[in-house]
Protein backbone atom coordinates (compact mmCIF):
# COMPACT_ATOMS: atom_id res chain seq x y z
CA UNK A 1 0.00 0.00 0.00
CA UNK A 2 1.03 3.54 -0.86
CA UNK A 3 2.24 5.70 2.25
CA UNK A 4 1.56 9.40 2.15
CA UNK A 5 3.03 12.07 4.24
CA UNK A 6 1.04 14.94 5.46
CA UNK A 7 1.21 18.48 5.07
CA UNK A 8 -0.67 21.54 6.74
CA UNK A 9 0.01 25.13 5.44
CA UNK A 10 0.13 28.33 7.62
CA UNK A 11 -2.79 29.78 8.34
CA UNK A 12 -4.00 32.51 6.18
CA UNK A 13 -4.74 35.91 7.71
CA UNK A 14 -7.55 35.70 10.43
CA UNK A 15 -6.70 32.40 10.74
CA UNK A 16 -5.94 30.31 13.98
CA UNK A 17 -5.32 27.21 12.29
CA UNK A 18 -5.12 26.04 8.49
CA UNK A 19 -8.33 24.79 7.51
CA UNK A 20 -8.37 21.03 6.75
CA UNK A 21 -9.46 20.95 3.27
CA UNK A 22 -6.39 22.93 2.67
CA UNK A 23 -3.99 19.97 3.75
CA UNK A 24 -1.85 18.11 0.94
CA UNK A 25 -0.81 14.44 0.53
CA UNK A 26 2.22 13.25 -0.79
CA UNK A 27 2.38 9.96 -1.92
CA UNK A 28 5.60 8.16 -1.72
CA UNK A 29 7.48 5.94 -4.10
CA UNK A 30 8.16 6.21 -7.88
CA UNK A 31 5.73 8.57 -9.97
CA UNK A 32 5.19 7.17 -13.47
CA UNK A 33 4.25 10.41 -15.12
CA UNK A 34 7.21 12.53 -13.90
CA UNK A 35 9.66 9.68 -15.55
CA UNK A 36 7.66 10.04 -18.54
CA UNK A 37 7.37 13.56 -19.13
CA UNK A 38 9.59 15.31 -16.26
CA UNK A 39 9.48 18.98 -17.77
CA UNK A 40 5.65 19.19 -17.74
CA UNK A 41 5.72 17.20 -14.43
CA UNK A 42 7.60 19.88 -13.08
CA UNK A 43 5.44 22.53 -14.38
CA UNK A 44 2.39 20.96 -13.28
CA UNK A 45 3.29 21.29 -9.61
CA UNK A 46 4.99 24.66 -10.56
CA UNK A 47 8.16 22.99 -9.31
CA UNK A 48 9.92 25.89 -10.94
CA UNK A 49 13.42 24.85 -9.00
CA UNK A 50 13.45 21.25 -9.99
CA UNK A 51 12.57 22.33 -13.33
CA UNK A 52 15.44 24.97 -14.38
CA UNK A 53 17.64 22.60 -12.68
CA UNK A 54 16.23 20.06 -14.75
CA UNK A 55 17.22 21.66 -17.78
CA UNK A 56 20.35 23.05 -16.44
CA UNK A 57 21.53 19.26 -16.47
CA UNK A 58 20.46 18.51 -19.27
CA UNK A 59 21.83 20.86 -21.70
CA UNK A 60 25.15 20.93 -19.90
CA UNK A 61 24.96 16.72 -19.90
CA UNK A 62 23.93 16.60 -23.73
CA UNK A 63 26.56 18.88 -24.44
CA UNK A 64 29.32 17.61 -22.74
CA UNK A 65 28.41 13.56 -24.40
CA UNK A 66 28.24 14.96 -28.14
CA UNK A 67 31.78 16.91 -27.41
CA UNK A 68 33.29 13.67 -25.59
CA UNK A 69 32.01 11.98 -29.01
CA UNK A 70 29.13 9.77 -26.83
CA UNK A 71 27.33 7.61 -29.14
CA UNK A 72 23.97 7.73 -29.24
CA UNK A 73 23.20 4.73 -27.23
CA UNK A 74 25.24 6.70 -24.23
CA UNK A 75 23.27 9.56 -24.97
CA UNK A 76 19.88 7.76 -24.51
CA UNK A 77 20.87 6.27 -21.66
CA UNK A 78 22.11 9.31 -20.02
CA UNK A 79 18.77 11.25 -20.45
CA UNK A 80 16.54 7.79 -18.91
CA UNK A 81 18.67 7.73 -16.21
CA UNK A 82 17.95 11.34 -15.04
CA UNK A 83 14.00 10.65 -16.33
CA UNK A 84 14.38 7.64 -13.68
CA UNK A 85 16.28 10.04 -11.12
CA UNK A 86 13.09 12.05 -11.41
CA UNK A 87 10.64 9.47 -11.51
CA UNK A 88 12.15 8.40 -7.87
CA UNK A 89 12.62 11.59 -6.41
CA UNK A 90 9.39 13.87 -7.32
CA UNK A 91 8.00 13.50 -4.06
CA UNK A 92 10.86 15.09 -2.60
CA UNK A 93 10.92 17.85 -4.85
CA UNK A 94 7.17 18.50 -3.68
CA UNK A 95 8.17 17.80 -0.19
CA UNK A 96 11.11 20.62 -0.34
CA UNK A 97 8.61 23.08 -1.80
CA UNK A 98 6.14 22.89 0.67
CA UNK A 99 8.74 23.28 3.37
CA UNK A 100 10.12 25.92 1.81
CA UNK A 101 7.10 27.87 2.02
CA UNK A 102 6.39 27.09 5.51
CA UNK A 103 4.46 24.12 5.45
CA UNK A 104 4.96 22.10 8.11
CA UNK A 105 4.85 17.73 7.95
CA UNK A 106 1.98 16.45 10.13
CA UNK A 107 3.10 12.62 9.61
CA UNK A 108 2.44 9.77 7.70
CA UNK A 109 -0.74 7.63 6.51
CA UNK A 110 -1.28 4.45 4.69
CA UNK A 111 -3.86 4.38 2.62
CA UNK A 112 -4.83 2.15 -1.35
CA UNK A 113 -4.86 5.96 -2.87
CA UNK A 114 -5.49 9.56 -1.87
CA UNK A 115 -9.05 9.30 -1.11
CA UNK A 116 -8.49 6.09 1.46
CA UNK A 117 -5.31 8.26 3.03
CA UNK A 118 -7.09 11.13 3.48
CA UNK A 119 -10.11 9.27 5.34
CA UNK A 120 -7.93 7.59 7.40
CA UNK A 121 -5.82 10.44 8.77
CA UNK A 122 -8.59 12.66 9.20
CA UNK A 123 -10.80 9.91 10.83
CA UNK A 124 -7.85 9.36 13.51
CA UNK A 125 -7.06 13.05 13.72
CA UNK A 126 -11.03 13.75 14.45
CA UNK A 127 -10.69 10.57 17.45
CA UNK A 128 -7.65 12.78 18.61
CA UNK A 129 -9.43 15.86 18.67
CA UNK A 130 -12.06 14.51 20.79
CA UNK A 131 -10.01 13.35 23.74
CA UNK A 132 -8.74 15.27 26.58
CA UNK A 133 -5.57 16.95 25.72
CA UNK A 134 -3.02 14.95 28.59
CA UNK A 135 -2.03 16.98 31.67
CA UNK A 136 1.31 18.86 31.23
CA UNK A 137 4.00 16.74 33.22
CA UNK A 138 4.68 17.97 36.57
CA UNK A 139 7.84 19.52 36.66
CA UNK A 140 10.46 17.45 38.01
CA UNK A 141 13.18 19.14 40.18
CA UNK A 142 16.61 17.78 39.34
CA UNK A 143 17.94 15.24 41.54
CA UNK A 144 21.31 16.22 42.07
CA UNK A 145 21.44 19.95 43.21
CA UNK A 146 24.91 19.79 45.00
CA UNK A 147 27.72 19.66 42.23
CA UNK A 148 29.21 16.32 42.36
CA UNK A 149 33.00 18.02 42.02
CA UNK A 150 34.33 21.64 42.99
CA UNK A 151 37.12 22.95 41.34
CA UNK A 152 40.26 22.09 39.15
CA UNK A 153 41.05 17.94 38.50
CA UNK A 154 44.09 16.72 40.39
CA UNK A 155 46.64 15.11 38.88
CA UNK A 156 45.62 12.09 40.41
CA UNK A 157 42.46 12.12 38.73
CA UNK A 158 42.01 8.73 36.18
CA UNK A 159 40.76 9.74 32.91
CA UNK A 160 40.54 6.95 30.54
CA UNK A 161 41.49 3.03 30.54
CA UNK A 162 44.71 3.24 32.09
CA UNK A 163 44.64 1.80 35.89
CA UNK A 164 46.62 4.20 37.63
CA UNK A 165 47.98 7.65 37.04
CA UNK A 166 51.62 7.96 35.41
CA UNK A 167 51.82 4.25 34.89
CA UNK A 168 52.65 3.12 31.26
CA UNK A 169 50.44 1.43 28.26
């Protein structure tokens, strides 16, 4: 089953908390359509880094093979292996976005596709709004308030594995 992580943007103006509808889910795993056709990909989710650093590599790439003298084979497989790198990493390019703009990562669901995810996290995020928030932990006062050691080491002070001070290895 596909995991998704989830993501809750800052609130608009007048706005204690980001409305729900609002949240995004990013599935993970390999994304067919951005190893197919990685510039409009890109685009699509106005991925506007990814996508001049897309082309960025690939210019410089196809350059650099056809004035090494790269046959065409190389070539090919040059440009599928960067369609695969993006295939595997889109949801990290959307992940980066969002955090770049201040979203921030609520967690993780499991879910057969976005509709099942969705139901799922907001079904156990409902049960958790419901309970009690838990009592604040008392605040525990530190056990030792007497420093265990005043002042400078002596030198007869063991530091280490040796088993006396001054003897040899």
């Amino acid at each position: 089953m596909p995991t998704y992580t989830v993501h809750q943007p800052p609130p608009r103006q007048g706005e204690a908390a980001s409305a729900p509808e609002r949240f995004v889910f990013v599935r993970d795993g390999f994304h067919f359509w951005a190893f197919v056709l990685a510039p409009f990909w890109l685009l699509r989710y106005r991925l506007w880094l990814a996508f001049a650093t897309y082309l960025v590599v690939s210019i410089l790439l196809g350059i650099a093979l056809v004035v090494i003298g790269a046959s065409s084979t190389v070539q090919f497989l040059a440009g599928l292996l960067i369609a695969l790198l993006i295939g595997f990493e889109a949801a990290t390019f959307r992940r980066a976005k969002l955090t770049r703009r201040g979203w921030k990562m609520l967690g993780f669901v499991v879910g057969g596709d976005t509709e099942a995810a969705e139901q799922r996290f907001f079904a156990e995020w409902a049960k958790r709004a419901r309970e009690e928030p838990p009592a604040p932990p008392a605040a525990l006062e530190p056990r030792d308030t007497v420093p265990l050691r005043c002042g400078t080491p002596s030198p007869s002070d063991v530091i280490g594995l040796f088993p006396e001070p001054g003897s040899g290895r």
